[in-house]
PDB file of N, CA and C in Angstrom:
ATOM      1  N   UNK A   1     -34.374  18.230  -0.812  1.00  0.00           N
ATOM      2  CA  UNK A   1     -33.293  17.316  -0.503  1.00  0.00           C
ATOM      3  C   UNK A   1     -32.367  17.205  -1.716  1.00  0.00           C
ATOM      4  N   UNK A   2     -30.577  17.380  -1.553  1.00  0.00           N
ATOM      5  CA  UNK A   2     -30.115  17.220  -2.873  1.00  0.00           C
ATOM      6  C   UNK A   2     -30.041  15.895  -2.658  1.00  0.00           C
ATOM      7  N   UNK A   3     -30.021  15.435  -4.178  1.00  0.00           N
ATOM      8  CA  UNK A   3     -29.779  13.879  -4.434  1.00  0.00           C
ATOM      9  C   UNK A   3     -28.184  13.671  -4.751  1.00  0.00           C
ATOM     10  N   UNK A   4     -27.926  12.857  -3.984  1.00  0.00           N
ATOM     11  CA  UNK A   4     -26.447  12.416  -3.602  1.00  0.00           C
ATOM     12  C   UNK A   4     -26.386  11.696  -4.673  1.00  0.00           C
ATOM     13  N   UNK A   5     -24.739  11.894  -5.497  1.00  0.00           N
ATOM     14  CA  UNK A   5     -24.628  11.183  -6.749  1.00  0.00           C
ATOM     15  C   UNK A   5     -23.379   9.950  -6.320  1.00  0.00           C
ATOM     16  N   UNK A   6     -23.613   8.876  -6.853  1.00  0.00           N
ATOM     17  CA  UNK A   6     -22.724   7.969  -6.091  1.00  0.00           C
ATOM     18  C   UNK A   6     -21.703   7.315  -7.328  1.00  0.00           C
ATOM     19  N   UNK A   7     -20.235   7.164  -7.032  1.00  0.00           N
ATOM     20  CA  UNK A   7     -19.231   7.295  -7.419  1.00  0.00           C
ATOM     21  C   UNK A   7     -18.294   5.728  -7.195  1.00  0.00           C
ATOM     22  N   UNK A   8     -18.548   5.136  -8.452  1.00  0.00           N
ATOM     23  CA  UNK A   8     -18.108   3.153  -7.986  1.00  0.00           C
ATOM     24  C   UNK A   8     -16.387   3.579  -8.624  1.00  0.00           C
ATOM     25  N   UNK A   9     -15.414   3.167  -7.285  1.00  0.00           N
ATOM     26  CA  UNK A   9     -13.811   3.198  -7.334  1.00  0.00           C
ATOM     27  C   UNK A   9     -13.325   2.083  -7.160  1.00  0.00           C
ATOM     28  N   UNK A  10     -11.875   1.736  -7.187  1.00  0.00           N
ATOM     29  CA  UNK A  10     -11.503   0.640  -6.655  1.00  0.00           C
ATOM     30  C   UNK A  10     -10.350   1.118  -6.830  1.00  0.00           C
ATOM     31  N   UNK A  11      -9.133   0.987  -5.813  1.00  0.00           N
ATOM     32  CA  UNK A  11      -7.783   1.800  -5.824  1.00  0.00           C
ATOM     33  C   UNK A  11      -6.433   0.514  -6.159  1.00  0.00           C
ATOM     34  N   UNK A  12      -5.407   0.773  -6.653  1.00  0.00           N
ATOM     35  CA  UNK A  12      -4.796  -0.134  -7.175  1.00  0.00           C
ATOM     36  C   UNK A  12      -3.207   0.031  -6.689  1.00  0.00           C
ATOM     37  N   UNK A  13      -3.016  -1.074  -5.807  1.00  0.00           N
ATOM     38  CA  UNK A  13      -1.919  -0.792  -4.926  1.00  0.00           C
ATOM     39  C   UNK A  13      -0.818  -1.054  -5.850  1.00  0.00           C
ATOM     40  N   UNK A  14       0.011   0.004  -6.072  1.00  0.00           N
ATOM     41  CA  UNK A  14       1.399  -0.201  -6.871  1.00  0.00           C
ATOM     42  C   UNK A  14       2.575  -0.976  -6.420  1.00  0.00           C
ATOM     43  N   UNK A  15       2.760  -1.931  -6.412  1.00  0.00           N
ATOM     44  CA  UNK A  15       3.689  -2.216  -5.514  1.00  0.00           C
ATOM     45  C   UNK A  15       5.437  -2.081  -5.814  1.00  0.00           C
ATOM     46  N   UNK A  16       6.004  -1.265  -7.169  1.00  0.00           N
ATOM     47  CA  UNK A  16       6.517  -1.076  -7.421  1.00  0.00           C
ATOM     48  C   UNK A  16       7.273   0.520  -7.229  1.00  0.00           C
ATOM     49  N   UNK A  17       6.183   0.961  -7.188  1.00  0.00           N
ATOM     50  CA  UNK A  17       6.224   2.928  -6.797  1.00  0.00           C
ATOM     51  C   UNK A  17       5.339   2.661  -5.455  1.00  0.00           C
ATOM     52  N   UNK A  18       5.296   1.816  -5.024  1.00  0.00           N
ATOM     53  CA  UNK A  18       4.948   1.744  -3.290  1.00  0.00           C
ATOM     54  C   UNK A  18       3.658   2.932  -2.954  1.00  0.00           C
ATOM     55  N   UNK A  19       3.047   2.953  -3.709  1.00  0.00           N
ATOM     56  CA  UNK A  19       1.668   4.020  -3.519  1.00  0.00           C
ATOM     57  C   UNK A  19       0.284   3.099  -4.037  1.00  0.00           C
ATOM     58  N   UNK A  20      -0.908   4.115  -4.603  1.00  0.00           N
ATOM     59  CA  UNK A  20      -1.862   3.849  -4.704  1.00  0.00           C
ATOM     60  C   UNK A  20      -2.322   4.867  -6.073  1.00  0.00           C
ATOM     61  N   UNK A  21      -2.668   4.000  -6.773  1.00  0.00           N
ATOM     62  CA  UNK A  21      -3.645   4.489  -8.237  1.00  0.00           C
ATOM     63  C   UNK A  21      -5.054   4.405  -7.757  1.00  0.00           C
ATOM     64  N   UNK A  22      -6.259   5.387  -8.886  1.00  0.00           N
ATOM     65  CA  UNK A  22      -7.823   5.279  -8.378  1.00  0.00           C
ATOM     66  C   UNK A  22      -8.204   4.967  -9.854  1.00  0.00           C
ATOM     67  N   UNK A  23      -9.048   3.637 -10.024  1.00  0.00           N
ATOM     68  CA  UNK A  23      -9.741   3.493 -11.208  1.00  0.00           C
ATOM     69  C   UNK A  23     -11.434   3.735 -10.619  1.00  0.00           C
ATOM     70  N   UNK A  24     -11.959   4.057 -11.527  1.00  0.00           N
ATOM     71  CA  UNK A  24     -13.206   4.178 -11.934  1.00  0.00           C
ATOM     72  C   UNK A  24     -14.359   3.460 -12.599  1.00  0.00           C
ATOM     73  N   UNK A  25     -15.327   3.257 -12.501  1.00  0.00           N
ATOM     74  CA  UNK A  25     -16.557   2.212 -13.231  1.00  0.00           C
ATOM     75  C   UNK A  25     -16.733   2.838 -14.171  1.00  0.00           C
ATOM     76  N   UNK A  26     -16.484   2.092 -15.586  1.00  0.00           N
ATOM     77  CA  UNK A  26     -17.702   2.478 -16.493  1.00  0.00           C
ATOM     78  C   UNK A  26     -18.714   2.085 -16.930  1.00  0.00           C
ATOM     79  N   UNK A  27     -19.718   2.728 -17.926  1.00  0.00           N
ATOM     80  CA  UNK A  27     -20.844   2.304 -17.865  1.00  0.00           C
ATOM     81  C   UNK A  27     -20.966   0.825 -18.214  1.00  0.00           C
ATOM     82  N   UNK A  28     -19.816   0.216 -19.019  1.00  0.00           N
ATOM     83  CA  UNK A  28     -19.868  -0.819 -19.869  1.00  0.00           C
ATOM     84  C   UNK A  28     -19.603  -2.034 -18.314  1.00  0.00           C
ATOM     85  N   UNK A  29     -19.160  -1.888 -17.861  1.00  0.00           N
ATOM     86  CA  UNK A  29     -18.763  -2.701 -16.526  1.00  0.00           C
ATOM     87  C   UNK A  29     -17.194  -3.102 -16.531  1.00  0.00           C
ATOM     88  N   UNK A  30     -16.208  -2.123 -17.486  1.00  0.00           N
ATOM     89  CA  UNK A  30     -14.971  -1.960 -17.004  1.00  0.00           C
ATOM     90  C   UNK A  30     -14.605  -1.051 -16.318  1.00  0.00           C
ATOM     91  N   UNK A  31     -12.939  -0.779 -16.213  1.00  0.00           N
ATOM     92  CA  UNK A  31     -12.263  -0.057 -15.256  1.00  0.00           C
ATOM     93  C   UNK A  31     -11.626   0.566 -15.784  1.00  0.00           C
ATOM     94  N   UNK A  32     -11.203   2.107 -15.371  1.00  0.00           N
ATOM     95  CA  UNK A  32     -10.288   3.124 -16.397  1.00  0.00           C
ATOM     96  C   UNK A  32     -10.000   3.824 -15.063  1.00  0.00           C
ATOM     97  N   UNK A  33      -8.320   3.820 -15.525  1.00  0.00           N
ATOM     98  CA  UNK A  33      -7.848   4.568 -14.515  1.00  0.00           C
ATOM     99  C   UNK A  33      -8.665   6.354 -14.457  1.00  0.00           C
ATOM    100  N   UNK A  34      -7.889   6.929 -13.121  1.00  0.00           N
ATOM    101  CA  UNK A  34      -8.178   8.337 -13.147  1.00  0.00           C
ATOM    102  C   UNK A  34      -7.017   9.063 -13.233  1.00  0.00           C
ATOM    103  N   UNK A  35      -7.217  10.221 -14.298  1.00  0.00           N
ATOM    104  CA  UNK A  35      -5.910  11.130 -14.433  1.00  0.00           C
ATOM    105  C   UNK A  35      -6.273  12.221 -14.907  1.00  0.00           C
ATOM    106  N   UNK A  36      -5.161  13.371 -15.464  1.00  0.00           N
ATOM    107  CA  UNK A  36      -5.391  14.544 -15.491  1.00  0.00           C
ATOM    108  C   UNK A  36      -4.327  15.065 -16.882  1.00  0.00           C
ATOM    109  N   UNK A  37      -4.543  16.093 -17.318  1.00  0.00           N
ATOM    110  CA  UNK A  37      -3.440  16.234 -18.271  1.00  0.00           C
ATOM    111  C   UNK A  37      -2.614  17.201 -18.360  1.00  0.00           C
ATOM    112  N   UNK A  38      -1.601  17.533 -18.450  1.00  0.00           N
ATOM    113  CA  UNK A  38      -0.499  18.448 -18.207  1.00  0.00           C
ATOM    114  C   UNK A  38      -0.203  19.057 -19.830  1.00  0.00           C
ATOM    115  N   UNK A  39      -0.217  20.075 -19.869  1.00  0.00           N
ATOM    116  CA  UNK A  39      -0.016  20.505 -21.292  1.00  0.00           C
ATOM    117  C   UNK A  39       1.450  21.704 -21.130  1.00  0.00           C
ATOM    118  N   UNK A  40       2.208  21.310 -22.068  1.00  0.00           N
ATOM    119  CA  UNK A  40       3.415  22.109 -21.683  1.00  0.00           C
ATOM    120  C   UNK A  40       3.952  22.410 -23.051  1.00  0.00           C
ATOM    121  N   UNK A  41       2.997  23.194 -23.699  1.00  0.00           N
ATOM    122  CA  UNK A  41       2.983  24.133 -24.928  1.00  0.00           C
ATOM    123  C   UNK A  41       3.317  23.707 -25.867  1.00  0.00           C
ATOM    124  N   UNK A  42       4.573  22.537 -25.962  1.00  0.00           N
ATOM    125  CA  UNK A  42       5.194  21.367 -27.400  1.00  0.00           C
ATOM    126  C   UNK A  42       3.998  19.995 -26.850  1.00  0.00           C
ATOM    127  N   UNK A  43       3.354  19.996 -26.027  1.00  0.00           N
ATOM    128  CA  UNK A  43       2.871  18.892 -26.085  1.00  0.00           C
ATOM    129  C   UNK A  43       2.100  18.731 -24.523  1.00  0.00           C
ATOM    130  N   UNK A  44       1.492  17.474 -24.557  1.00  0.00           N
ATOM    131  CA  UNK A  44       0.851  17.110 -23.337  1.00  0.00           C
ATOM    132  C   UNK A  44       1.116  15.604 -22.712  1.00  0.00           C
ATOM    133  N   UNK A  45       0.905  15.837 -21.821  1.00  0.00           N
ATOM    134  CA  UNK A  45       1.212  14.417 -20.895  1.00  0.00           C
ATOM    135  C   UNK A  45       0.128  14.146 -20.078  1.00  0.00           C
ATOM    136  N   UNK A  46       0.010  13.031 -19.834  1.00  0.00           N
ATOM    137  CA  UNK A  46      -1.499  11.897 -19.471  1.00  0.00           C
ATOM    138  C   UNK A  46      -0.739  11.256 -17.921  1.00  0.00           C
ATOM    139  N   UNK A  47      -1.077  11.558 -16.792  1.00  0.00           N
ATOM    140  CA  UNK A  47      -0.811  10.941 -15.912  1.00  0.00           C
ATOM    141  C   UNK A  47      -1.736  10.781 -14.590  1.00  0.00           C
ATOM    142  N   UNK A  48      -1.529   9.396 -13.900  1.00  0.00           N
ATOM    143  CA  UNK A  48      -2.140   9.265 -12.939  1.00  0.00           C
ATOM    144  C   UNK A  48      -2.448   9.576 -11.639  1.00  0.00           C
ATOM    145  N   UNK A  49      -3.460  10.059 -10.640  1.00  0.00           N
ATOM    146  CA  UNK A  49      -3.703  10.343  -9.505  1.00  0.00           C
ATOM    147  C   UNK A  49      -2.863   9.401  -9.025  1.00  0.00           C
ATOM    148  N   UNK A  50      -2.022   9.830  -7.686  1.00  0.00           N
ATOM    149  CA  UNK A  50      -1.457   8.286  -7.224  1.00  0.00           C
ATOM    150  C   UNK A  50      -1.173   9.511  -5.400  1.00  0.00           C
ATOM    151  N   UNK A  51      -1.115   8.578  -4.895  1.00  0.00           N
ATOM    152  CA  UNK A  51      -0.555   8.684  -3.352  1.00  0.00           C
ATOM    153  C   UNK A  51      -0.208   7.868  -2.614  1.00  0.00           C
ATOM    154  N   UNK A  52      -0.083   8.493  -1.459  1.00  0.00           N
ATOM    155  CA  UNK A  52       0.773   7.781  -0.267  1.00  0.00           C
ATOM    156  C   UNK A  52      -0.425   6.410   0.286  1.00  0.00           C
ATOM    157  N   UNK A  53      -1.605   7.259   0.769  1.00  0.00           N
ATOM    158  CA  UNK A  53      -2.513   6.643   1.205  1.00  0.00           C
ATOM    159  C   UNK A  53      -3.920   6.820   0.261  1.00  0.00           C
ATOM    160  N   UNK A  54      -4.698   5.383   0.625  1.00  0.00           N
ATOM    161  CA  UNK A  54      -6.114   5.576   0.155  1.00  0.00           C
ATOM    162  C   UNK A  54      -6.700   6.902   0.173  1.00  0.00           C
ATOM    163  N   UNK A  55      -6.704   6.882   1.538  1.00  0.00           N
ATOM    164  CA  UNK A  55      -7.830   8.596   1.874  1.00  0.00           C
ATOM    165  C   UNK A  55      -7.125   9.626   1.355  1.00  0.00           C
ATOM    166  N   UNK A  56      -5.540   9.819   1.586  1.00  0.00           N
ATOM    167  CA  UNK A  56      -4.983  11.307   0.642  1.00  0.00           C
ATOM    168  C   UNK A  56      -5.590  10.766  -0.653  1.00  0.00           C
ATOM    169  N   UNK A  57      -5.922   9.928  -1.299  1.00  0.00           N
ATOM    170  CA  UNK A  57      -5.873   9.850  -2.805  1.00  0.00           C
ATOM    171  C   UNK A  57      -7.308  10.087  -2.860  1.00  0.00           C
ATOM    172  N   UNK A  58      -8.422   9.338  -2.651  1.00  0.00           N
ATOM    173  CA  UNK A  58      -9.593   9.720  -2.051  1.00  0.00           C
ATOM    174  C   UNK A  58      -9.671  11.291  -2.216  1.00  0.00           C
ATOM    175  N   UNK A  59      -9.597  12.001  -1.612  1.00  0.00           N
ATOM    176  CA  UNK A  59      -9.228  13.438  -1.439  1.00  0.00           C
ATOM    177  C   UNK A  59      -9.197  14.146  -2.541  1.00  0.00           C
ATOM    178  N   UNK A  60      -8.047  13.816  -2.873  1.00  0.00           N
ATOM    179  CA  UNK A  60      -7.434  15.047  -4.230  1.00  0.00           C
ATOM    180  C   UNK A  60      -8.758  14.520  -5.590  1.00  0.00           C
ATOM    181  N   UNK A  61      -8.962  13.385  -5.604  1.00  0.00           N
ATOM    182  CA  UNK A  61      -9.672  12.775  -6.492  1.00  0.00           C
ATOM    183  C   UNK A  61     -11.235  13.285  -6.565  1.00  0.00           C
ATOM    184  N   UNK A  62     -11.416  13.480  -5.513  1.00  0.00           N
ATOM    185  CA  UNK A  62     -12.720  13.869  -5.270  1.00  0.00           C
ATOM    186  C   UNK A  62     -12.447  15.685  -5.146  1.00  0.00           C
ATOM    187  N   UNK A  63     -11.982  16.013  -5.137  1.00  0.00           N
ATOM    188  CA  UNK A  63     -11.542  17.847  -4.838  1.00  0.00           C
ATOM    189  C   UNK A  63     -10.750  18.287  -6.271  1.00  0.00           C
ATOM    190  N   UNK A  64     -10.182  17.503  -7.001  1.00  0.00           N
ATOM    191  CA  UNK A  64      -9.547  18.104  -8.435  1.00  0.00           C
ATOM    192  C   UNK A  64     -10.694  17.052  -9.388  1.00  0.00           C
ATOM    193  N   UNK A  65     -10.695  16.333  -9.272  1.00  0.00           N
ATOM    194  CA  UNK A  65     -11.459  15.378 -10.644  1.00  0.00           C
ATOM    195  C   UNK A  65     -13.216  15.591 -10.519  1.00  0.00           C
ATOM    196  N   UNK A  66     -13.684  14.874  -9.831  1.00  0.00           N
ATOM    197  CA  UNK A  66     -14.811  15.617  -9.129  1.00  0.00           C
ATOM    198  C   UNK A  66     -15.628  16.900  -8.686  1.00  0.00           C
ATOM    199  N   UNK A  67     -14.985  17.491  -8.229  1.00  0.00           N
ATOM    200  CA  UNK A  67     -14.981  18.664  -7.891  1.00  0.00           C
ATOM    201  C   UNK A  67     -16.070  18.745  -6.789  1.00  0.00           C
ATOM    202  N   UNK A  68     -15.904  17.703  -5.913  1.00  0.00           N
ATOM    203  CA  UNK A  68     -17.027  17.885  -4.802  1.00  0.00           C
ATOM    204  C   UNK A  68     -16.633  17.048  -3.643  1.00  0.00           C
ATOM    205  N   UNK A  69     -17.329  17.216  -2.907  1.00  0.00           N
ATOM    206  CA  UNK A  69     -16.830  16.987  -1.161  1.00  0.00           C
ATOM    207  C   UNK A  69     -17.001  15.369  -1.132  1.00  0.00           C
ATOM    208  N   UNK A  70     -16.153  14.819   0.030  1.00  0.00           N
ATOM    209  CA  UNK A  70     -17.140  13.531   0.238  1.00  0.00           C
ATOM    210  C   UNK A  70     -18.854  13.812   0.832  1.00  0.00           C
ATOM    211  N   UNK A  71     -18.550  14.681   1.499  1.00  0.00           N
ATOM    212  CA  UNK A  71     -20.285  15.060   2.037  1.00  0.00           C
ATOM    213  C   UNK A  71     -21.256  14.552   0.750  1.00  0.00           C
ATOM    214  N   UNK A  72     -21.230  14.708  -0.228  1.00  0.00           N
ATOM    215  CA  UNK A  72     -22.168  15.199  -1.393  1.00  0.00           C
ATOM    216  C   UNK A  72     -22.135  13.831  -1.917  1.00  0.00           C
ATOM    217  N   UNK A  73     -21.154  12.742  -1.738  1.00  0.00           N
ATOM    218  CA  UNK A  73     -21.578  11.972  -2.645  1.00  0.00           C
ATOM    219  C   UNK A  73     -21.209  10.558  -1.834  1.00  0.00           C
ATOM    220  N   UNK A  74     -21.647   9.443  -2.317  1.00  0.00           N
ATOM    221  CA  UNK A  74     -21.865   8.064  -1.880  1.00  0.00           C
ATOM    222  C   UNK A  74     -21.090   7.476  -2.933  1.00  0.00           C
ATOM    223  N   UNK A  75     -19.726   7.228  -2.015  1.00  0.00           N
ATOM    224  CA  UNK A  75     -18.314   6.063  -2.635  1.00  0.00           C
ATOM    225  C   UNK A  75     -19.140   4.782  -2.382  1.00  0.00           C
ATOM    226  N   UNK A  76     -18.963   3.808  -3.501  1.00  0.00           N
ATOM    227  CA  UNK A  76     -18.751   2.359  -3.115  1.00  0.00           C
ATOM    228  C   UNK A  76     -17.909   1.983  -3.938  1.00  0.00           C
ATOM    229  N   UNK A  77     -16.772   1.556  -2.701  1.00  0.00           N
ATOM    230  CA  UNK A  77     -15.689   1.251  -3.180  1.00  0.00           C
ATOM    231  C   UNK A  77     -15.599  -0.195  -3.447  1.00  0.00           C
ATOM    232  N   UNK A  78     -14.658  -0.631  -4.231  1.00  0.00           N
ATOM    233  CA  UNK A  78     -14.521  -2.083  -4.784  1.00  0.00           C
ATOM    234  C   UNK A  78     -13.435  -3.021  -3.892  1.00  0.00           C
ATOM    235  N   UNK A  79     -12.935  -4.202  -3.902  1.00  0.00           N
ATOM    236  CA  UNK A  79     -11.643  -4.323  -3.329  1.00  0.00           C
ATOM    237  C   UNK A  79     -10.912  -3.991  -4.064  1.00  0.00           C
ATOM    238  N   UNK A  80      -8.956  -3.305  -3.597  1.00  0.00           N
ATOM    239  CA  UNK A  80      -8.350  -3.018  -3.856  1.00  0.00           C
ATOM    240  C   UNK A  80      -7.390  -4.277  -4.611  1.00  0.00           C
ATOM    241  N   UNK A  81      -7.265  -3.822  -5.607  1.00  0.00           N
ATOM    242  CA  UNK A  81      -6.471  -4.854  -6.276  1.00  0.00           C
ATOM    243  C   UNK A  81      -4.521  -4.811  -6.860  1.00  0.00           C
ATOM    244  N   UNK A  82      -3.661  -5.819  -6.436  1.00  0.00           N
ATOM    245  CA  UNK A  82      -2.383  -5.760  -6.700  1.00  0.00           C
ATOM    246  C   UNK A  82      -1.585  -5.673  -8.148  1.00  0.00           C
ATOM    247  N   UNK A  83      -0.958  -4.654  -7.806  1.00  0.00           N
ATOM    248  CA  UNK A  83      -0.311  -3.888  -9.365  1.00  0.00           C
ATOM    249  C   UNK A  83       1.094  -4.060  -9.141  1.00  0.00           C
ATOM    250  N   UNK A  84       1.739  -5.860  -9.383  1.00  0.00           N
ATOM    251  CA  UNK A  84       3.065  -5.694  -9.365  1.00  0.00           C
ATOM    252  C   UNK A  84       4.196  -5.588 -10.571  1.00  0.00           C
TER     253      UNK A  84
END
C-alpha cells in the first residue's frame, strides 16, 4: 500500500487582483505563501501561484510545486482567508 502524504493549505482570496493565492503549513505552525522563481540571466524574480479559481490553483500547485496528482495525496484544507 503507498502511504498517502498529506498536504495542510489554505488559499487567500485577493480581492484586489480578483483571484486566489495558496499558502502552506509550516512545521512551526505558520503560513508561507507558495511560489516559484523565474531567473532571467541579470537576475531573478519570486512570484506567486495565483488563479482564477480554487481548483485551477489546486492543480497547477499540486502538478508544478508538488509534483504529484491529487490521487496520491490527502489536502486538508484550512478556511480561506481575505486579502484586501
Amino acid at each position: 500500500m503507498i502511504d498517502e502524504k498529506t498536504i495542510k493549505i489554505r488559499f487567500v482570496h485577493r480581492k484586489g487582483h480578483n483571484n486566489y493565492a495558496i499558502q502552506r503549513r509550516t512545521w512551526w505552525g505558520g503560513w508561507k505563501y507558495i511560489g516559484y522563481t523565474i531567473n532571467m540571466g541579470y537576475g531573478s524574480v519570486y512570484d506567486y501561484y495565483t488563479a482564477d479559481t480554487r481548483q485551477k490553483l489546486l492543480h497547477v500547485v499540486l502538478e508544478n510545486y508538488y509534483k504529484t496528482d491529487r490521487r496520491f495525496v490527502n489536502v486538508h484544507e484550512y478556511p480561506t482567508i481575505k486579502h484586501y
